[in-house]
Every structure is written in C-alpha cells, then in structure tokens.
Protein backbone atom coordinates (compact mmCIF):
# COMPACT_ATOMS: atom_id res chain seq x y z
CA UNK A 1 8.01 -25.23 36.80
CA UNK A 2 9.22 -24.11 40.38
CA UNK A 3 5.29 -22.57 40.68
CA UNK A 4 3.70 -25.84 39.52
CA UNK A 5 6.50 -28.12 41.72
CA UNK A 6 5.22 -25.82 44.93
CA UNK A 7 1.62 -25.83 43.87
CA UNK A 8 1.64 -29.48 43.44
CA UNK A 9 3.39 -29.88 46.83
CA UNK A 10 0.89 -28.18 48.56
CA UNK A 11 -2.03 -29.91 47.00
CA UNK A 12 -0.23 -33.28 47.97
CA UNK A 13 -0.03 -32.09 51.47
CA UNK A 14 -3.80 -30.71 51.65
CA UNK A 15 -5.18 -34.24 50.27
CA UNK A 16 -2.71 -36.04 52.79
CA UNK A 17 -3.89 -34.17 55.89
CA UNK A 18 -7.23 -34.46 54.78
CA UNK A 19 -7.20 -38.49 54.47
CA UNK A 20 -5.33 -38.55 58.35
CA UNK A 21 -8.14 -38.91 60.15
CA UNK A 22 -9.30 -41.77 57.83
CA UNK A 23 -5.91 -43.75 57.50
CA UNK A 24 -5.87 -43.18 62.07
CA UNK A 25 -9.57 -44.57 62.37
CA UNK A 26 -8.52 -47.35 59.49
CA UNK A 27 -5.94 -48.08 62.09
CA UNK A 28 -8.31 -48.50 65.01
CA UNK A 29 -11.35 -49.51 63.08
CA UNK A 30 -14.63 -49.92 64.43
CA UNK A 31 -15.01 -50.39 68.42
CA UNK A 32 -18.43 -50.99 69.98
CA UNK A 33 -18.54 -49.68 73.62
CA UNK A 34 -21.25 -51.25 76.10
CA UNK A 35 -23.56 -48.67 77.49
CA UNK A 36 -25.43 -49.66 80.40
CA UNK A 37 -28.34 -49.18 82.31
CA UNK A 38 -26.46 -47.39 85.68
CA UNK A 39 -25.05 -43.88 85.54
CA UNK A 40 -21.58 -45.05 86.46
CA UNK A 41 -21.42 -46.93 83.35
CA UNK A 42 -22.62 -44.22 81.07
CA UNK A 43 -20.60 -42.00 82.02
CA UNK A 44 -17.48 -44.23 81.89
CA UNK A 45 -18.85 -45.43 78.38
CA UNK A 46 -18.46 -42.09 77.03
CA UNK A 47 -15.57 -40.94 78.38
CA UNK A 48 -14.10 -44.26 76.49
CA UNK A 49 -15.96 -42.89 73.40
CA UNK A 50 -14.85 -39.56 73.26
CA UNK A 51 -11.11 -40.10 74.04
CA UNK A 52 -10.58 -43.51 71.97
CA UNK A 53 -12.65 -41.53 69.15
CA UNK A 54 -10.54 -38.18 69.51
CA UNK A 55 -7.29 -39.24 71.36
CA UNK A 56 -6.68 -42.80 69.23
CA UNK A 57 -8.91 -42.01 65.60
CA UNK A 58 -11.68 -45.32 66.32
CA UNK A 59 -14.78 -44.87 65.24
CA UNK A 60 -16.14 -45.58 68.51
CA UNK A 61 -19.75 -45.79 69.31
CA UNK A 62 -21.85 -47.03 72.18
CA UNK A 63 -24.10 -49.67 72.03
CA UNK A 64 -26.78 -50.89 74.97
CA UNK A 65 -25.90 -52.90 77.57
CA UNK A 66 -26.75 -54.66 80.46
CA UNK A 67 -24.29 -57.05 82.86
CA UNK A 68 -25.96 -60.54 81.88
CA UNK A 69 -26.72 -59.91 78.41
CA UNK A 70 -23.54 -58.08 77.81
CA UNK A 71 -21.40 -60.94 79.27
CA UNK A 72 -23.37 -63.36 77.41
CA UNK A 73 -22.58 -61.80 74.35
CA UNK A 74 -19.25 -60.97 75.09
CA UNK A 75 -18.47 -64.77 76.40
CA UNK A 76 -19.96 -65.93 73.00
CA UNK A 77 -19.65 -63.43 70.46
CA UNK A 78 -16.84 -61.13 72.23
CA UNK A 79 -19.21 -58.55 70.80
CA UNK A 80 -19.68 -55.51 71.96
CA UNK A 81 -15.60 -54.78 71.66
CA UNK A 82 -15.28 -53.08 75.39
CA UNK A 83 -17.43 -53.13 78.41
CA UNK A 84 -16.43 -50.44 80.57
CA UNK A 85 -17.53 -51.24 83.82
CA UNK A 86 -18.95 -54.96 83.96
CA UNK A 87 -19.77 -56.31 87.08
CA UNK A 88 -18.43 -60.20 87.60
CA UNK A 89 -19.82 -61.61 90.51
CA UNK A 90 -22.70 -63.07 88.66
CA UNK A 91 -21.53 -63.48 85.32
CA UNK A 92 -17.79 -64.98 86.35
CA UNK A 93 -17.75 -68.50 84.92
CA UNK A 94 -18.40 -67.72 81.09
CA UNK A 95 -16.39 -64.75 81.76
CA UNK A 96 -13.25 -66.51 83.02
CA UNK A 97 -14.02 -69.38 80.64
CA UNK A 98 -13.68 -66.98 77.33
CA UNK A 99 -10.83 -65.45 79.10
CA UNK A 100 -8.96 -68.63 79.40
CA UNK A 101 -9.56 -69.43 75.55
CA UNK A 102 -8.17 -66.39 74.26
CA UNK A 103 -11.84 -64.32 73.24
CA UNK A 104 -11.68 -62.10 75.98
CA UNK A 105 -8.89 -59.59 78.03
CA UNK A 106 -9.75 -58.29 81.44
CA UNK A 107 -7.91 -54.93 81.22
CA UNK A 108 -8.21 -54.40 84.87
CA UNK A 109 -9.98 -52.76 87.56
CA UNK A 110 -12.31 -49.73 87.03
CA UNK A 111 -12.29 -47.99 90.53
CA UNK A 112 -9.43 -47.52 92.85
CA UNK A 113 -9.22 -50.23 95.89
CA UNK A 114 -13.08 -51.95 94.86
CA UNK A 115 -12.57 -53.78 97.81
CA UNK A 116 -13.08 -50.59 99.71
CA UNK A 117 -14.89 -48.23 97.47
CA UNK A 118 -17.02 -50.49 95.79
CA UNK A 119 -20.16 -52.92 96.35
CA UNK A 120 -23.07 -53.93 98.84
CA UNK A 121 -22.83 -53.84 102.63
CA UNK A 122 -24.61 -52.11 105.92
CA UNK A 123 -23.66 -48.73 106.32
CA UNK A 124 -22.94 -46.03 108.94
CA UNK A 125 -22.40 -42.52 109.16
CA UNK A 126 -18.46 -42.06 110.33
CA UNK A 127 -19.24 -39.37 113.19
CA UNK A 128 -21.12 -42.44 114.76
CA UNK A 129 -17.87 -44.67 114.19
CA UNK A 130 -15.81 -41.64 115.74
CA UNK A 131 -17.92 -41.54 118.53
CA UNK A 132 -18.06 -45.31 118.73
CA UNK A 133 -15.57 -47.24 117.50
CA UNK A 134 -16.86 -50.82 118.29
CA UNK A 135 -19.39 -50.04 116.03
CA UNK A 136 -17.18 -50.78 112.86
CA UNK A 137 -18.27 -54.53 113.21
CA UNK A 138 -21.96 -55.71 113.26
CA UNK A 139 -21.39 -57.30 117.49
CA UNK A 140 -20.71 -53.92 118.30
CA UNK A 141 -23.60 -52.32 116.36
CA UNK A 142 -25.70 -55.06 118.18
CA UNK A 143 -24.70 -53.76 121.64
CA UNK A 144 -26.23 -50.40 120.61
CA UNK A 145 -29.35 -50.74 119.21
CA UNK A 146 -30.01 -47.34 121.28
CA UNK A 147 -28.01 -45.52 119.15
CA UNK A 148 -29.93 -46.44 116.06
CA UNK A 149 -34.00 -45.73 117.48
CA UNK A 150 -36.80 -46.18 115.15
CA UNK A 151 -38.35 -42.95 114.47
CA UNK A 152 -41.82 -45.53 114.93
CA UNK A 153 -41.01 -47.93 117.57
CA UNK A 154 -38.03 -45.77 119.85
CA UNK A 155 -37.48 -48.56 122.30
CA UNK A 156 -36.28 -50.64 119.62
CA UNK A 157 -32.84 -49.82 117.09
CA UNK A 158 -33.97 -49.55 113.59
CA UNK A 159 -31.84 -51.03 110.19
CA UNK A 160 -33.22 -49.47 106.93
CA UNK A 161 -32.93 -52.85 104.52
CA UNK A 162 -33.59 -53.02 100.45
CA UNK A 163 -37.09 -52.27 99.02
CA UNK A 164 -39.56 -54.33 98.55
CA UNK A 165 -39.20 -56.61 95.20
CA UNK A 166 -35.22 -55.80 94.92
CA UNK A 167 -33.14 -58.76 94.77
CA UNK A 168 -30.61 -57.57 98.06
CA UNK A 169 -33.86 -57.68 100.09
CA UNK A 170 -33.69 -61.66 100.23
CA UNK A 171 -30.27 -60.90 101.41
CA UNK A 172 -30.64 -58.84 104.18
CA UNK A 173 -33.74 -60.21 105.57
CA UNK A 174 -31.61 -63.53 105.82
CA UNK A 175 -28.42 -61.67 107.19
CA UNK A 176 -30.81 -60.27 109.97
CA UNK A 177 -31.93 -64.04 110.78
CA UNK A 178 -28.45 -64.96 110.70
CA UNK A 179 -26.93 -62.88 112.80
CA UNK A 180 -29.92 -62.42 115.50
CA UNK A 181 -30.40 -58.74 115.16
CA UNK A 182 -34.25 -59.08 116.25
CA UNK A 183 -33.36 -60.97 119.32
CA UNK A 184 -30.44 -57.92 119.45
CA UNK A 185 -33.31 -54.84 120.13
CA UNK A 186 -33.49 -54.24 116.74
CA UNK A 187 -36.38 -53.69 113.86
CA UNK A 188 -35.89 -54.25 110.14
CA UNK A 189 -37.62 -51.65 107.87
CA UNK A 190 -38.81 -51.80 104.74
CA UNK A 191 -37.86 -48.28 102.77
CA UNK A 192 -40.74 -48.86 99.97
CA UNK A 193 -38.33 -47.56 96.99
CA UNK A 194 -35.10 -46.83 95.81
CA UNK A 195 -35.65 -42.89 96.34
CA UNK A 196 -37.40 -43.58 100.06
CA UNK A 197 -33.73 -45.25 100.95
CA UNK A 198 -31.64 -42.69 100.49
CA UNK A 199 -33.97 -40.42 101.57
CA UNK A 200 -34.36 -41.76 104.92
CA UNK A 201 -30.20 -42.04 105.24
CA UNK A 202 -30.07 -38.58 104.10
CA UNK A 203 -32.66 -37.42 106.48
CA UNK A 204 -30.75 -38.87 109.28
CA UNK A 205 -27.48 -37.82 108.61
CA UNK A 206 -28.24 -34.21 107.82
CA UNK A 207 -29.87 -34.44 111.68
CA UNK A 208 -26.56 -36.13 112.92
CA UNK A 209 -28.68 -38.77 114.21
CA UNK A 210 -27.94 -42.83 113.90
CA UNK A 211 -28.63 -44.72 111.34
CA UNK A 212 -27.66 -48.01 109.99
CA UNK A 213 -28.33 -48.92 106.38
CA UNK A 214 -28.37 -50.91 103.10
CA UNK A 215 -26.61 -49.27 100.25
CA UNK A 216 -24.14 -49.65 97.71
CA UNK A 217 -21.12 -48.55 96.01
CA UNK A 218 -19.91 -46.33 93.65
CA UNK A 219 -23.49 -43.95 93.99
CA UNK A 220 -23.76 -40.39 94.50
CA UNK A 221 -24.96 -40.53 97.87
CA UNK A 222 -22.12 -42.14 99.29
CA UNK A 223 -19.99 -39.81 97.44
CA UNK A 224 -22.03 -36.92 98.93
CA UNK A 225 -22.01 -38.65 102.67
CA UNK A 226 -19.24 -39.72 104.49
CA UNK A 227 -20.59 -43.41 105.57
CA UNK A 228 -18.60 -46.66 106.54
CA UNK A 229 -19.05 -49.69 105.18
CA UNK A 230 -19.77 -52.37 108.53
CA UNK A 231 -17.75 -55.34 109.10
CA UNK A 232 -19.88 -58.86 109.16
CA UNK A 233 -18.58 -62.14 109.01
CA UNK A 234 -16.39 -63.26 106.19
CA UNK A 235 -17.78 -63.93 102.86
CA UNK A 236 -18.54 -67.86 102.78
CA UNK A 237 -19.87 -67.93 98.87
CA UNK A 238 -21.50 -71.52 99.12
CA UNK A 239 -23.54 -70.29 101.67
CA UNK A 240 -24.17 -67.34 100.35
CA UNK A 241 -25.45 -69.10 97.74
CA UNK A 242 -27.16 -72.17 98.82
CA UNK A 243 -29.06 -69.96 101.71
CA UNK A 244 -28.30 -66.24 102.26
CA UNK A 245 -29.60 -65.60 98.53
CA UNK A 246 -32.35 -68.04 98.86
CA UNK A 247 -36.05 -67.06 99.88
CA UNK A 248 -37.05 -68.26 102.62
CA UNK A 249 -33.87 -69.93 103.85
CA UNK A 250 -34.62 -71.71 107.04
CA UNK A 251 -31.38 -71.42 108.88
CA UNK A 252 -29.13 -69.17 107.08
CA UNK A 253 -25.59 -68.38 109.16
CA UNK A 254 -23.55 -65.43 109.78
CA UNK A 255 -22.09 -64.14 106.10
CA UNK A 256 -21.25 -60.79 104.06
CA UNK A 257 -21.88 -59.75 101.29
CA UNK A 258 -18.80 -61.05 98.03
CA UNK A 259 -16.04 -58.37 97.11
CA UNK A 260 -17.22 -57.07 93.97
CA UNK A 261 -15.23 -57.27 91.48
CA UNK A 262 -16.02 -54.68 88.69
CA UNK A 263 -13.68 -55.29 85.89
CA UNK A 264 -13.04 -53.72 82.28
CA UNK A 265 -13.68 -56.43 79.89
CA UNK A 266 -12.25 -56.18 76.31
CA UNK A 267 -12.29 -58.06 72.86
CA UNK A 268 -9.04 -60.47 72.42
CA UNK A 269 -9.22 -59.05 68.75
CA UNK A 270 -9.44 -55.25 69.40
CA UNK A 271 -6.71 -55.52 71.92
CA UNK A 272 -4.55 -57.31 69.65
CA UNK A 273 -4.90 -54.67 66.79
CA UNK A 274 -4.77 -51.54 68.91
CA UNK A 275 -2.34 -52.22 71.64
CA UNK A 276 -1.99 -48.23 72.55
CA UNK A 277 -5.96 -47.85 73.17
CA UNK A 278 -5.42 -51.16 75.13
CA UNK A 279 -3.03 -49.33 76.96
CA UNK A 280 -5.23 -46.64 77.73
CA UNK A 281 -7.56 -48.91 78.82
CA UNK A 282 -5.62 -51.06 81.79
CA UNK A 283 -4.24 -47.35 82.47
CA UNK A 284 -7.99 -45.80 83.24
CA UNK A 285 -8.44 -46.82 86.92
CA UNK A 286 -11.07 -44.11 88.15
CA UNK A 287 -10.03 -42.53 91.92
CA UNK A 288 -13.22 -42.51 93.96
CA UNK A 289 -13.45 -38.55 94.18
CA UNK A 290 -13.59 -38.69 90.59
CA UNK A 291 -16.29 -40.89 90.02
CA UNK A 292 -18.06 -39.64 93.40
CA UNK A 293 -18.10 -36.23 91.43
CA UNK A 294 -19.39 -37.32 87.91
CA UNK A 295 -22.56 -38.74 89.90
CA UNK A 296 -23.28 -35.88 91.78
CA UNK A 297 -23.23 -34.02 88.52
CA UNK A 298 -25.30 -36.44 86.60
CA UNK A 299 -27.76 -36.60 89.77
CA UNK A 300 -27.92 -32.35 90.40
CA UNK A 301 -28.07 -31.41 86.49
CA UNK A 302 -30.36 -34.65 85.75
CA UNK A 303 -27.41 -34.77 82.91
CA UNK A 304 -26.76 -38.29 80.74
CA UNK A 305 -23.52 -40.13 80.18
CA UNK A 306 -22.88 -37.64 77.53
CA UNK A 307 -23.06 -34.60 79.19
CA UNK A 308 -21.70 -35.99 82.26
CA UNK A 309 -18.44 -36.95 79.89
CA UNK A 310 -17.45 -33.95 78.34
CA UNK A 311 -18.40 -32.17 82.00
CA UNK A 312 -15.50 -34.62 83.32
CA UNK A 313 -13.04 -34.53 80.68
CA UNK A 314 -13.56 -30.62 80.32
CA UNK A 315 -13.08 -30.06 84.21
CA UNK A 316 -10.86 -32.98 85.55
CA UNK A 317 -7.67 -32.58 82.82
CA UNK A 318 -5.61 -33.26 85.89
CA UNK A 319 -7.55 -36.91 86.21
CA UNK A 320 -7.77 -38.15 82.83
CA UNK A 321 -4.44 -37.07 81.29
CA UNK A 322 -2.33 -39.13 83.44
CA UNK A 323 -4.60 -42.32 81.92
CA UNK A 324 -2.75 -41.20 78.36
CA UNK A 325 0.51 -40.31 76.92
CA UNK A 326 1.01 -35.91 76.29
CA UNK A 327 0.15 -36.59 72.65
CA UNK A 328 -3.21 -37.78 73.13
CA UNK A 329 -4.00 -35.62 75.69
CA UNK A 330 -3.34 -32.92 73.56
CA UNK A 331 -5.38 -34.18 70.94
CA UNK A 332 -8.25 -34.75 73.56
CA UNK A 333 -8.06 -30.83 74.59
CA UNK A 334 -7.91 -29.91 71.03
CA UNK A 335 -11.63 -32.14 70.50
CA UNK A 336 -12.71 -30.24 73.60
C-alpha cells in the first residue's frame, strides 16, 4: 500500500509538471506581436516573443506589421495584441481616439529620452560642434558654410538631404527655402539612395571633415557615429503640415521637424488579463547603447530580428533583467 501510495504520488506529480506549461500559457493565452518592416522593430518584436513566451508561458507569435496598417487595425480591431515600437506622429488621432474608449493601452515609451535619441533632424559630427559651438543651431551653421565644402562645387557649403522619391525629401527641400540656406553659401545634394546617404556621412566623418546631414534616429549609423542632432526653429505642426510637407509649397517658413513619439501600444483586453506581462511591458524602456548595439549586430552579421534577439538577450542579461522580476529572469536564462 505504502509502494502504491508513493508510486501514485509520483505519477500525480509527473502528470502535474507536465500540464504547467499548459495551465501558464492557458493563463496568458494567445498574444499576437506586430513585426515590422524596420530592424528596430524586429528585433524588439522578438525580444517580446521570446521573454513573454519563456518568462510569462503566452503563446506568443509575431505577426507582420507596418505603422499605418498596424494602427488601423489596432484602432479598429485592437488586433494584433502588442505593437512594440509604433510610431504616432502619423497615426495619432485613431490612436488616441481607441485609447480614450478603452480598446487600446499605451504602455509607454520604447527608447530612453525619444526626444533626444529618437527621430528626423540635420545632423553633425560632434568634433565639429567641439570645435564650433555656434554650430549647434542652424544660424550658426549658416555663418559657416566653409566648414561644410562640396566635394563638387568647394566655394559653396554642401547639406546632404533625403533621396530622391523618399517622403523627408519634400521636407528638407522646403526647410532649405525656409530658412534661406541657398542665399546662405550653401548647395543642397541629392544622395541618390538610402545606402549613398550614409555612405557619404560615413565617408566624411572617417576623414574628420564637415558635413551636415539628413538622418534619423534610432539607426546603426548614428549608433556607430557620434553626430548631433541641429537645432532649427520650433516645431509649428500646422505649418508643418499645411506647407513644409507639401510639394511645392510656395512660401514655407522656418520649422523642425515633430518630436517623435514612438510608443508601445497594447490590447485593452490582453492587458487586463495579464497584468504581470503588462508590467513587463511599461517596464521595457530600451537605453540607446542597447538598441545602438542590436543594429550594429543586425547590420555587420546581416542577422534578422530573431537572431538579433537571442544575440541581445544572450549577451545583455545586465539590460533586460532589470525589465523583469528574478523569477522570470531566471526562467528566461533557463530558455537560453
């Protein structure tokens, strides 16, 4: 009897541990994860995967993405259940408006200070601010177009705008109207592609030379260069919109580019039934270096979200386990 008491004990205990995983994923349930078309994204979408999967039992899975079809769907549907890293500045209003009727929870920000380490602006190599310090704001860059010569016209200072058929290139060749850099000394050049951009910034800055330039952040090349962001007018957003966006504008003004504001957006539902993964969520706020690190990997070893993800998670423990409690990091290095 004692034999069969133990023996049935143990069985009872196998078929339990077994079934844990299952009764912790019925918990969660099913959470669809926005995957989008940027390698910030991906990566951040499966580093959500892997450690709501292994650290809180959901049977997470990522699902294609993009920021105006995701927010649409999101807004209407609050389907797919988390979008990592969605971008607002366009897709605000039905954002805000699903928000305000209880479909939708803006967990919070995805990057450290976005004011600062995020979005769109003119750019300049900081051993040209530390050398100059006026040029931090675009007057003082236009007293200097000597210090930015085109390589193909040197009396002349050269900015490097967006490529051809991009939709920043409207903006820039507006803010160049607007704030009189022709009549400053200087010439605005057309890079031809995405690659020919940073290649021409690179160029430059590997030769210490000046160079003033479109870009944007998070990317790796800002990660891997130590630029700073220029200082133009304030953001005036009906403007911006009614002229500095608009082909052809015939008398667009002084502006900037908006703060972008890049935002976790998550399903009322899913953070009503998991509250600890929701925690996890307004808890993952990515440090710059990080994410400045992931994209050089993914750009060096030509690696996907998923390889860039376990590459982070396996080689920044110090990062991602203060985003959880002990017990789920544990878990997390146990899936590793």
């Amino acid at each position: 009897m004692k034999i069969f008491k133990k023996s049935s004990l143990a069985a009872v205990t196998l078929i339990l541990s077994a079934l844990a995983p299952s009764i912790s994923w019925a918990n969660c349930g099913d959470v669809s994860i926005a995957e989008m078309t940027w390698a910030s994204t991906q990566a951040a979408a499966r580093v959500d995967q892997f450690i709501l999967k292994h650290g809180y039992g959901c049977n997470a899975e990522t699902v294609p993405g993009d920021t105006v079809p995701t927010a649409t769907s999101m807004s209407e549907k609050a389907r797919p259940d988390i979008a990592p890293e969605l971008w607002l500045n366009n897709v605000k209003e039905p954002i805000e408006k699903a928000v305000a009727e209880g479909r939708l929870v803006i967990a919070g920000d995805v990057l450290e200070d976005p004011a600062t380490n995020a979005g769109e602006g003119l750019w300049i190599p900081r051993y040209m601010l530390q050398a100059t310090p006026e040029l931090a704001t675009i007057e003082g860059i236009k007293k200097n177009p000597h210090l930015f010569k085109d390589p193909e016209d040197p009396t002349k200072g050269r900015i490097i705008g967006c490529p051809s058929g991009w939709a920043c290139q409207i903006v820039i060749d507006n803010l160049f109207k607007a704030f009189e850099m022709k009549q400053a000394g200087f010439n605005l050049v057309d890079p031809g592609s995405g690659a020919a951009l940073a290649g021409a910034i690179t160029k430059a800055y590997n030769r210490g030379e000046g160079v003033i330039s479109y870009y944007w952040a998070p990317t790796s090349l800002l990660s891997k260069l130590d630029m700073v962001r220029v200082d133009l007018d304030p953001h005036n957003a009906k403007e911006f919109v009614e002229c500095i966006g608009v082909l052809g504008c015939p008398d667009p003004k002084p502006n900037s580019f908006a703060t972008s504001d890049i935002k976790t957006v998550v399903a009322a539902d899913f953070a009503k039934r998991n509250p600890q993964a929701m925690a996890y969520l307004k808890a993952r706020v990515w440090s710059p270096e990080d994410f400045g690190a992931v994209l050089e990997f993914m750009e060096q070893e030509q690696a996907d979200g998923q390889v860039a993800a376990e590459w982070f998670l396996q080689n920044r423990p110090e990062a991602w386990s203060q985003w959880v409690p002990a017990e789920i990091a544990a878990k997390i290095k146990a899936a590793l």
